[in-house]
C-alpha atoms as a PDB file:
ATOM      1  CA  UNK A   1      34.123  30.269  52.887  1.00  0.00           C
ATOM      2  CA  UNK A   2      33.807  33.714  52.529  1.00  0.00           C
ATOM      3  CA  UNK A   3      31.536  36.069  54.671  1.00  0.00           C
ATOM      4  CA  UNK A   4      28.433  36.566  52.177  1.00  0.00           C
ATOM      5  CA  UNK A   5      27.019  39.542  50.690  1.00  0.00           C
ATOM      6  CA  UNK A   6      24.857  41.623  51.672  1.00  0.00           C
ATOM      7  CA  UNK A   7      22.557  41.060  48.634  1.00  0.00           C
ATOM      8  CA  UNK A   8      22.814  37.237  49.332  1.00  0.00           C
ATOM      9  CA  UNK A   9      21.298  37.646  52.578  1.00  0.00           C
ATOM     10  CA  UNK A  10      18.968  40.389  51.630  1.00  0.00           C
ATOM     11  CA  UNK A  11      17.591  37.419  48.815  1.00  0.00           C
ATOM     12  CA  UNK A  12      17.051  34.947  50.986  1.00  0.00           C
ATOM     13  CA  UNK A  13      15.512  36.711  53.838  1.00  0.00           C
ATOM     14  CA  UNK A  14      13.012  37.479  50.851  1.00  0.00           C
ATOM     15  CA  UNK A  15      12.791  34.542  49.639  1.00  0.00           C
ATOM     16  CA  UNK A  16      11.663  33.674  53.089  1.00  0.00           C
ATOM     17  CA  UNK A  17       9.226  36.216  53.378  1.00  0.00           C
ATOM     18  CA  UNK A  18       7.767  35.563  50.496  1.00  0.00           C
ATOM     19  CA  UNK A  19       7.486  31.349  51.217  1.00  0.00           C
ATOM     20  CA  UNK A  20       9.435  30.910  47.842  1.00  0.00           C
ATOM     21  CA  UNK A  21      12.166  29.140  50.003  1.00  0.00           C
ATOM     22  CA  UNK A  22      10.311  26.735  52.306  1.00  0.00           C
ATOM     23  CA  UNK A  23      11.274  24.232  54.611  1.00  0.00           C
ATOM     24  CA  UNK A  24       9.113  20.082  55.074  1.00  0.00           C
ATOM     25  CA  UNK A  25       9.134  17.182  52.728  1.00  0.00           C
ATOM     26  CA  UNK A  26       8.958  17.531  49.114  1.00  0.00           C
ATOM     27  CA  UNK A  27       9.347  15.371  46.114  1.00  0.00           C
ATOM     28  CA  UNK A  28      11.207  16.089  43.621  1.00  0.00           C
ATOM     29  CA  UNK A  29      11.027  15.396  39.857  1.00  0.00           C
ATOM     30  CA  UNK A  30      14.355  13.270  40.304  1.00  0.00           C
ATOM     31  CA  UNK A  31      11.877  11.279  43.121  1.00  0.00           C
ATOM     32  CA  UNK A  32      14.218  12.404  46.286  1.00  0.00           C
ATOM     33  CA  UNK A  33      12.813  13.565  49.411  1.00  0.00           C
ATOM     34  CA  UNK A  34      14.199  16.989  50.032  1.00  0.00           C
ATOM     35  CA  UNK A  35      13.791  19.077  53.190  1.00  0.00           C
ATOM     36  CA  UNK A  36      13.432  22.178  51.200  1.00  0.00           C
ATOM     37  CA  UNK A  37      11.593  23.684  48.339  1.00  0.00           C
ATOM     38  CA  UNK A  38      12.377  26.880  46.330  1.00  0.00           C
ATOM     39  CA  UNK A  39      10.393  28.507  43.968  1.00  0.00           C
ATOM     40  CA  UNK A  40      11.398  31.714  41.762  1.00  0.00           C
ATOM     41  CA  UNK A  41       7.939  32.356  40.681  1.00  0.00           C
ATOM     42  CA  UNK A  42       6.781  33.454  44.274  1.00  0.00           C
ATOM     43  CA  UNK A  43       8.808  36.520  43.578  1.00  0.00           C
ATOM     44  CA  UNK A  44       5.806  38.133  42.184  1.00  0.00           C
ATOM     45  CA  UNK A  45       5.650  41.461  43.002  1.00  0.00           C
ATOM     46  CA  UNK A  46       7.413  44.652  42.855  1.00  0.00           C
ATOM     47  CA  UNK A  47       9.413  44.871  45.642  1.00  0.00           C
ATOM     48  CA  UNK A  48      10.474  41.155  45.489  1.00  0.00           C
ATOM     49  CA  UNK A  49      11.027  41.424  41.458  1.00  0.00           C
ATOM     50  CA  UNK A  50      13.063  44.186  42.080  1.00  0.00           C
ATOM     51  CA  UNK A  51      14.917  42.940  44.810  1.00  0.00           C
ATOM     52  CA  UNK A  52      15.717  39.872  42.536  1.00  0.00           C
ATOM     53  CA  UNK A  53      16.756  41.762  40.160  1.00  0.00           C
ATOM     54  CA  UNK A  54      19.096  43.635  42.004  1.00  0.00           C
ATOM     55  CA  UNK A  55      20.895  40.245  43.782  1.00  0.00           C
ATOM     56  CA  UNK A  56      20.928  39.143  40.072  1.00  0.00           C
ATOM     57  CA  UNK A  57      22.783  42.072  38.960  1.00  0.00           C
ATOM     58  CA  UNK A  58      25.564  42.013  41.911  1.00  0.00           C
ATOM     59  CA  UNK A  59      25.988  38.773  41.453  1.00  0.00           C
ATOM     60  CA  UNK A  60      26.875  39.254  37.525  1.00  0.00           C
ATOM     61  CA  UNK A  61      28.903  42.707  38.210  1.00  0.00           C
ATOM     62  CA  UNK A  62      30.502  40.731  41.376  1.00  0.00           C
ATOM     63  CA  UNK A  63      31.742  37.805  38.680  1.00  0.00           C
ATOM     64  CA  UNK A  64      33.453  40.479  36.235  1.00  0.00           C
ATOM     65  CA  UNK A  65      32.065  38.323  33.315  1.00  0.00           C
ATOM     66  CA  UNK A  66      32.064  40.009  30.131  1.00  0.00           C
ATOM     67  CA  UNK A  67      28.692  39.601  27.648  1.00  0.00           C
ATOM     68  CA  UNK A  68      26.915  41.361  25.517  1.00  0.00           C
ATOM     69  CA  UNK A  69      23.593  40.150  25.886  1.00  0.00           C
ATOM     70  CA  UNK A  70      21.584  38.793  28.479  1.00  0.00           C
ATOM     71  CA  UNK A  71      19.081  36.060  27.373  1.00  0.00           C
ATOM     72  CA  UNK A  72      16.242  34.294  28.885  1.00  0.00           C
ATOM     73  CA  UNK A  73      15.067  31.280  28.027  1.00  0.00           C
ATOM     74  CA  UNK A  74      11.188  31.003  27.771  1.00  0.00           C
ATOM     75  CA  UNK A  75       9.188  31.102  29.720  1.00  0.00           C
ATOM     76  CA  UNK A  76      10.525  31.718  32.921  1.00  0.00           C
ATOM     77  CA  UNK A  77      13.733  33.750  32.078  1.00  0.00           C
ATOM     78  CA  UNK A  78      12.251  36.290  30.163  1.00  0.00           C
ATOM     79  CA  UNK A  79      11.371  38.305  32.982  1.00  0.00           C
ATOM     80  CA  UNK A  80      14.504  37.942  34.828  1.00  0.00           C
ATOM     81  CA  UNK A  81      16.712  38.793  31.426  1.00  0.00           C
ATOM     82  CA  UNK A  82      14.365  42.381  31.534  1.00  0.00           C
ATOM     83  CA  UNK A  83      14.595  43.501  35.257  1.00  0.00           C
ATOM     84  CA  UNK A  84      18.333  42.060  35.603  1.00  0.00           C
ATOM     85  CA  UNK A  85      19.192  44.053  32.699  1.00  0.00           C
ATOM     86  CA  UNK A  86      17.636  46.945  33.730  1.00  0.00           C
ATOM     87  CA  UNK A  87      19.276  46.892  37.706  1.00  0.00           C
ATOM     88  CA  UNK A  88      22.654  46.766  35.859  1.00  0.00           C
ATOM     89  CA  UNK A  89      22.341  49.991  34.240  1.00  0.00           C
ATOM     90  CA  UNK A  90      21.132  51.675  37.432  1.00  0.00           C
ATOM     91  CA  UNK A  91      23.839  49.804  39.189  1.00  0.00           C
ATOM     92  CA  UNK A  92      26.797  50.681  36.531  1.00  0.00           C
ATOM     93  CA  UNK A  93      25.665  52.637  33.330  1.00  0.00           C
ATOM     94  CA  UNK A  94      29.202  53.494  32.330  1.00  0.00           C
ATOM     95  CA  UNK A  95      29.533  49.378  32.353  1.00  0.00           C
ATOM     96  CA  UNK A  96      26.549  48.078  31.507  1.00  0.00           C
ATOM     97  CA  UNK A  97      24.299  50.743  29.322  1.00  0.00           C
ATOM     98  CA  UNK A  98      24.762  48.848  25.942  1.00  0.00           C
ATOM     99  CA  UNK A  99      23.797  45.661  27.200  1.00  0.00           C
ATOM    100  CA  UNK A 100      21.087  44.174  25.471  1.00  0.00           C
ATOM    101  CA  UNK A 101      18.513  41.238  25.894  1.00  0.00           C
ATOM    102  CA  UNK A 102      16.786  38.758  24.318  1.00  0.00           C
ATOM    103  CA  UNK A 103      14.705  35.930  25.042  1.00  0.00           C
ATOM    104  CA  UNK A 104      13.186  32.973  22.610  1.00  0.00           C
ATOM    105  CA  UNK A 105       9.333  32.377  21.812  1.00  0.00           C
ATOM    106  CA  UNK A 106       8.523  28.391  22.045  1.00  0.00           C
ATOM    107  CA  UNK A 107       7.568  28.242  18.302  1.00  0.00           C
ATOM    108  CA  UNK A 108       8.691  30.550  15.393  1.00  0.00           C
ATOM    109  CA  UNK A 109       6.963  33.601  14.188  1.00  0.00           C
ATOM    110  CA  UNK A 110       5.902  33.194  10.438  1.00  0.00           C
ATOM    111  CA  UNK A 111       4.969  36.333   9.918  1.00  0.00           C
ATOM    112  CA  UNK A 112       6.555  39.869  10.442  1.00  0.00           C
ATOM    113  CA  UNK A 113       9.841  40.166  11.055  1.00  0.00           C
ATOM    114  CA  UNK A 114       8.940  36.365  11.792  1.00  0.00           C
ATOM    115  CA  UNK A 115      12.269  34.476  13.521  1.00  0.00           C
ATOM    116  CA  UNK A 116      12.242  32.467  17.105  1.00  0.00           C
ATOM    117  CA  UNK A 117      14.230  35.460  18.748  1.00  0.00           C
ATOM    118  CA  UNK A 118      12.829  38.801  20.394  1.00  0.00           C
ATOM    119  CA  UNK A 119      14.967  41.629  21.559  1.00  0.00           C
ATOM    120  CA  UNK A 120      18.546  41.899  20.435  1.00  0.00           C
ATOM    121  CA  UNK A 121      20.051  39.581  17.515  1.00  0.00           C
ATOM    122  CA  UNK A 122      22.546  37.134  19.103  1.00  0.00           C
ATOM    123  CA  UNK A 123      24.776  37.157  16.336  1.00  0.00           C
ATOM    124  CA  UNK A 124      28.534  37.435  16.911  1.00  0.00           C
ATOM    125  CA  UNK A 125      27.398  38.550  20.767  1.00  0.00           C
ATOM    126  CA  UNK A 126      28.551  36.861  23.897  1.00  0.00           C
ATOM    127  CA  UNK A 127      25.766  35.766  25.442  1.00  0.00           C
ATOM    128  CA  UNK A 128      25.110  35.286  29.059  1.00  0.00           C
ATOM    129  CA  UNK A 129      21.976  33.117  30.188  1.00  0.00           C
ATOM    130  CA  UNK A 130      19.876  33.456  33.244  1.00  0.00           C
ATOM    131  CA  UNK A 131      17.281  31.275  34.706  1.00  0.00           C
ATOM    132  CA  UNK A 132      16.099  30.445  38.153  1.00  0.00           C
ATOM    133  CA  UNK A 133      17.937  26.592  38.766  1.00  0.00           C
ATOM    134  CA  UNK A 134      19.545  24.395  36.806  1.00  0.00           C
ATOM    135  CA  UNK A 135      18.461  20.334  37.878  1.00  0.00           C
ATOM    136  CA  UNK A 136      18.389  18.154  35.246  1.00  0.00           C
ATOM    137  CA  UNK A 137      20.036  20.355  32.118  1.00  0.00           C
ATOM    138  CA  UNK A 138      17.170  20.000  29.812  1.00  0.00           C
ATOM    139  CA  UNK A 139      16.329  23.994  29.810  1.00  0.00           C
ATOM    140  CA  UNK A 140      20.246  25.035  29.658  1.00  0.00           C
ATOM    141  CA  UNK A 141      20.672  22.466  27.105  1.00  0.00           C
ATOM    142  CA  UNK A 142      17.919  23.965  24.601  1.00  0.00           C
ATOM    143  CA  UNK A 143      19.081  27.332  25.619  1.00  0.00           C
ATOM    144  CA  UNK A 144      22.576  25.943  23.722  1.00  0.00           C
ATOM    145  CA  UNK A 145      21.028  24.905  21.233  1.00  0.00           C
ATOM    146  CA  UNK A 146      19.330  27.961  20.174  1.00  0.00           C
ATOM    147  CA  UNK A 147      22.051  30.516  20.877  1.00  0.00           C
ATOM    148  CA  UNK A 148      24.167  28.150  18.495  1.00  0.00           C
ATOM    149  CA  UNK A 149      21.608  28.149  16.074  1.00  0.00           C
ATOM    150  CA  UNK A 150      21.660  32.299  15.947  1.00  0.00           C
ATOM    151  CA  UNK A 151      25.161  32.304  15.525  1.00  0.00           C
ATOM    152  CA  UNK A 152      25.930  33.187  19.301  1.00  0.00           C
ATOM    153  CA  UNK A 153      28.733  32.461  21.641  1.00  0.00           C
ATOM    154  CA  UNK A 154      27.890  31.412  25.122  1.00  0.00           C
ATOM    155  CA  UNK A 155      30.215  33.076  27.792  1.00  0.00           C
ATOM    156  CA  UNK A 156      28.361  32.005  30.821  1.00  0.00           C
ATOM    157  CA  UNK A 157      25.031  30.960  33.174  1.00  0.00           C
ATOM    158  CA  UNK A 158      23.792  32.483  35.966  1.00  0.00           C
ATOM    159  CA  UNK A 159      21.290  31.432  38.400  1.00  0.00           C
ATOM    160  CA  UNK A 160      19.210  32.028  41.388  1.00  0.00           C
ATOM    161  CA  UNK A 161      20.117  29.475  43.754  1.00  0.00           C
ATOM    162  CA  UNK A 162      23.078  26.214  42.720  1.00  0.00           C
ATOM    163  CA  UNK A 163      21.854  23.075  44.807  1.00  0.00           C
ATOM    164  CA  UNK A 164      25.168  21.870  44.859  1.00  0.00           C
ATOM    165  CA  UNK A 165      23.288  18.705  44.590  1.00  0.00           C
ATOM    166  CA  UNK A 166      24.439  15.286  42.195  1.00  0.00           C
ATOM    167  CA  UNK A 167      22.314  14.310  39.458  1.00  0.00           C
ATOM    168  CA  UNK A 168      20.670  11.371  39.122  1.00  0.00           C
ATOM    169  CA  UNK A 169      22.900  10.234  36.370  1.00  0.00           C
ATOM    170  CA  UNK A 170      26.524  10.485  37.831  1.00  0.00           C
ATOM    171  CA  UNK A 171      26.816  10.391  41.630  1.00  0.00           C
ATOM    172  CA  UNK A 172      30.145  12.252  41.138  1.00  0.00           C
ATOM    173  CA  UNK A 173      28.996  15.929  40.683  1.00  0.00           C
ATOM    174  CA  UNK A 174      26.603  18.502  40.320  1.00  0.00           C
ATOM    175  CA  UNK A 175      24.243  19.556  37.235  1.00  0.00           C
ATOM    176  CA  UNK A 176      25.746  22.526  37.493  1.00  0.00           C
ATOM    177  CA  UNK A 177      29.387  21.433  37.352  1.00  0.00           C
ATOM    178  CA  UNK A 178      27.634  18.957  34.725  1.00  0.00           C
ATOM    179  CA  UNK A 179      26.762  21.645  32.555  1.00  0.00           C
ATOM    180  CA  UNK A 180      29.745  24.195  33.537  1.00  0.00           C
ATOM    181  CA  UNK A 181      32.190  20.807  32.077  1.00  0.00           C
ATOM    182  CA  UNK A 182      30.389  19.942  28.969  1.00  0.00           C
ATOM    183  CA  UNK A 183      29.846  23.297  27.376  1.00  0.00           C
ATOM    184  CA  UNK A 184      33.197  24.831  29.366  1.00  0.00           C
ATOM    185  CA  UNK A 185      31.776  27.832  30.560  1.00  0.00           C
ATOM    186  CA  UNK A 186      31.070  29.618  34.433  1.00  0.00           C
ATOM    187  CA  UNK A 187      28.189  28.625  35.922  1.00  0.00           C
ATOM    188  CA  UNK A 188      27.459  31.962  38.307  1.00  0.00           C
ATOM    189  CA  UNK A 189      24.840  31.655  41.104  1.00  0.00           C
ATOM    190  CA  UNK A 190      23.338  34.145  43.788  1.00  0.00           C
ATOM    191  CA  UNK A 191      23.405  31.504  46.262  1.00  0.00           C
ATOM    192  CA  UNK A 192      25.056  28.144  46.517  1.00  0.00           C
ATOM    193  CA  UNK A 193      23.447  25.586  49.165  1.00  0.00           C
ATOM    194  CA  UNK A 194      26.249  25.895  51.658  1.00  0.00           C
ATOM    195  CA  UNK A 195      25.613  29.869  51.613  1.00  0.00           C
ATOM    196  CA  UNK A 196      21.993  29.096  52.271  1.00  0.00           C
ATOM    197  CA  UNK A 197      22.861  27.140  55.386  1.00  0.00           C
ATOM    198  CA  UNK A 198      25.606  29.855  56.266  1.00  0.00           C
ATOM    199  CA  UNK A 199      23.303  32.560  56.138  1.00  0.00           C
ATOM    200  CA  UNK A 200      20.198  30.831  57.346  1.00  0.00           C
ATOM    201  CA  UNK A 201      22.046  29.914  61.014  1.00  0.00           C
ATOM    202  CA  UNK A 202      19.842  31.280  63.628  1.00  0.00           C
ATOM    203  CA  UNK A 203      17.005  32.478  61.358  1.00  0.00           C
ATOM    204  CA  UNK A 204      15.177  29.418  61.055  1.00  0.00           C
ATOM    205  CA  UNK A 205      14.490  26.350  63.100  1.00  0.00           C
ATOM    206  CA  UNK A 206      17.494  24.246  63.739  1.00  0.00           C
ATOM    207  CA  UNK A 207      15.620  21.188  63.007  1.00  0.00           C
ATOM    208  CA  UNK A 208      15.117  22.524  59.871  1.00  0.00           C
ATOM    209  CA  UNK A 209      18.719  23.284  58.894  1.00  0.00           C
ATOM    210  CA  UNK A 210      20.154  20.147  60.384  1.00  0.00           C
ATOM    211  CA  UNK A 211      17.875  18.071  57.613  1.00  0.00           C
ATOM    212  CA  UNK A 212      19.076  20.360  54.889  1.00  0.00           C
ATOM    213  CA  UNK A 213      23.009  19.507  56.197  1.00  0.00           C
ATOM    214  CA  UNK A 214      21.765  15.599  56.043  1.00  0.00           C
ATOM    215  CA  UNK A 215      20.695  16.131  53.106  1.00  0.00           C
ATOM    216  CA  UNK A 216      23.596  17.887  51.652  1.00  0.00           C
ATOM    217  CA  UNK A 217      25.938  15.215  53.250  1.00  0.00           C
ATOM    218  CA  UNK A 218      23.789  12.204  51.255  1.00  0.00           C
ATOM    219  CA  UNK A 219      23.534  14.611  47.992  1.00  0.00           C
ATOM    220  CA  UNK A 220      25.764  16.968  47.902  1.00  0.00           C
ATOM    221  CA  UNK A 221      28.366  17.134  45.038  1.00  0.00           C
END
């Protein structure tokens, strides 16, 4: 594995900080007992937002993947489709200044310019989705659906953190590599697990990381 980033590690000692990674027993929706928890939405003010923003942005420019727009799906992508978009012109105008984004309202505007899209048209664009995770594929999966709808071609996904984790479906791999197979596209992350346990070494208690390796070696895809 290679050494990890400097924005990688900068992201999760923040997502420390803020308690939006945390460490104990929780349930998930898929009814496992995981030793960890992480939540995006504790990134909730500006130094964290733009911090996230930032590790989103290296992560993209890091990939090389070519889009034209960046889209979040509602609710909880349309902040992260602004800021990202934002960091990467301050990190690269000359690259990134004409990148545009979008993001969907949950039910269609009947009035105005009325339509379920705000921000840039997605027509004829390569589009490049973030959200936070991906577990179960329903979000990515509407996502799809709408870009196809608006005449858009998908390029790619990125997230916040890839679990590396098998669904509950198919013991044999990942929703992300689930996802990344059926629509054939990248699935870009700023961490994977086994960078979070890489990183993590010596920062938090050991009892805590050696239940996150059990539960990557009973999980893990």
């Amino acid at each position: 594995m290679s050494t990890p980033s400097s924005y990688q590690s900068n992201f999760l000692q923040l997502a420390l900080d803020s308690q939006a990674l945390k460490f104990g027993t929780f349930t998930l929706k898929s009814k496992r007992q995981s030793p960890y928890f992480f939540n995006l939405g504790l990134f909730n003010n500006g130094k964290l937002l733009s911090n996230l923003a930032t590790a989103y942005a290296e992560a993209i420019i890091e990939s090389g993947i070519e889009f034209d727009i960046l889209f979040g799906p509602a609710y909880k992508g349309i902040p992260l489709a602004a800021l990202t978009v934002a960091k990467l012109y301050e990190l690269k105008p000359e690259k990134y200044g004409n990148i545009g984004y979008s993001f969907n309202r949950k039910e269609k505007k009947d009035h105005g310019e009325g339509g379920s899209i705000v921000g840039c048209s997605l027509n004829n664009k390569k589009i490049l989705i973030i959200d936070d995770v991906i577990t179960a594929g329903t979000a990515i999966n509407e996502a799809f659906e709408i870009i196809k709808q608006e005449n858009g071609q998908c390029v790619g996904c990125i997230i916040a953190l890839d679990r590396q984790e098998t669904t509950i479906t198919d013991s044999t791999k990942s929703a992300t590599k689930a996802v990344s197979e059926k629509y054939g596209i990248p699935i870009l992350s700023i961490v994977s697990l086994s960078e979070v346990i890489t990183i993590l070494k010596g920062k938090i208690d050991e009892k805590d990381l050696k239940s996150i390796e059990e539960y990557r070696s009973k999980y893990g895809a």
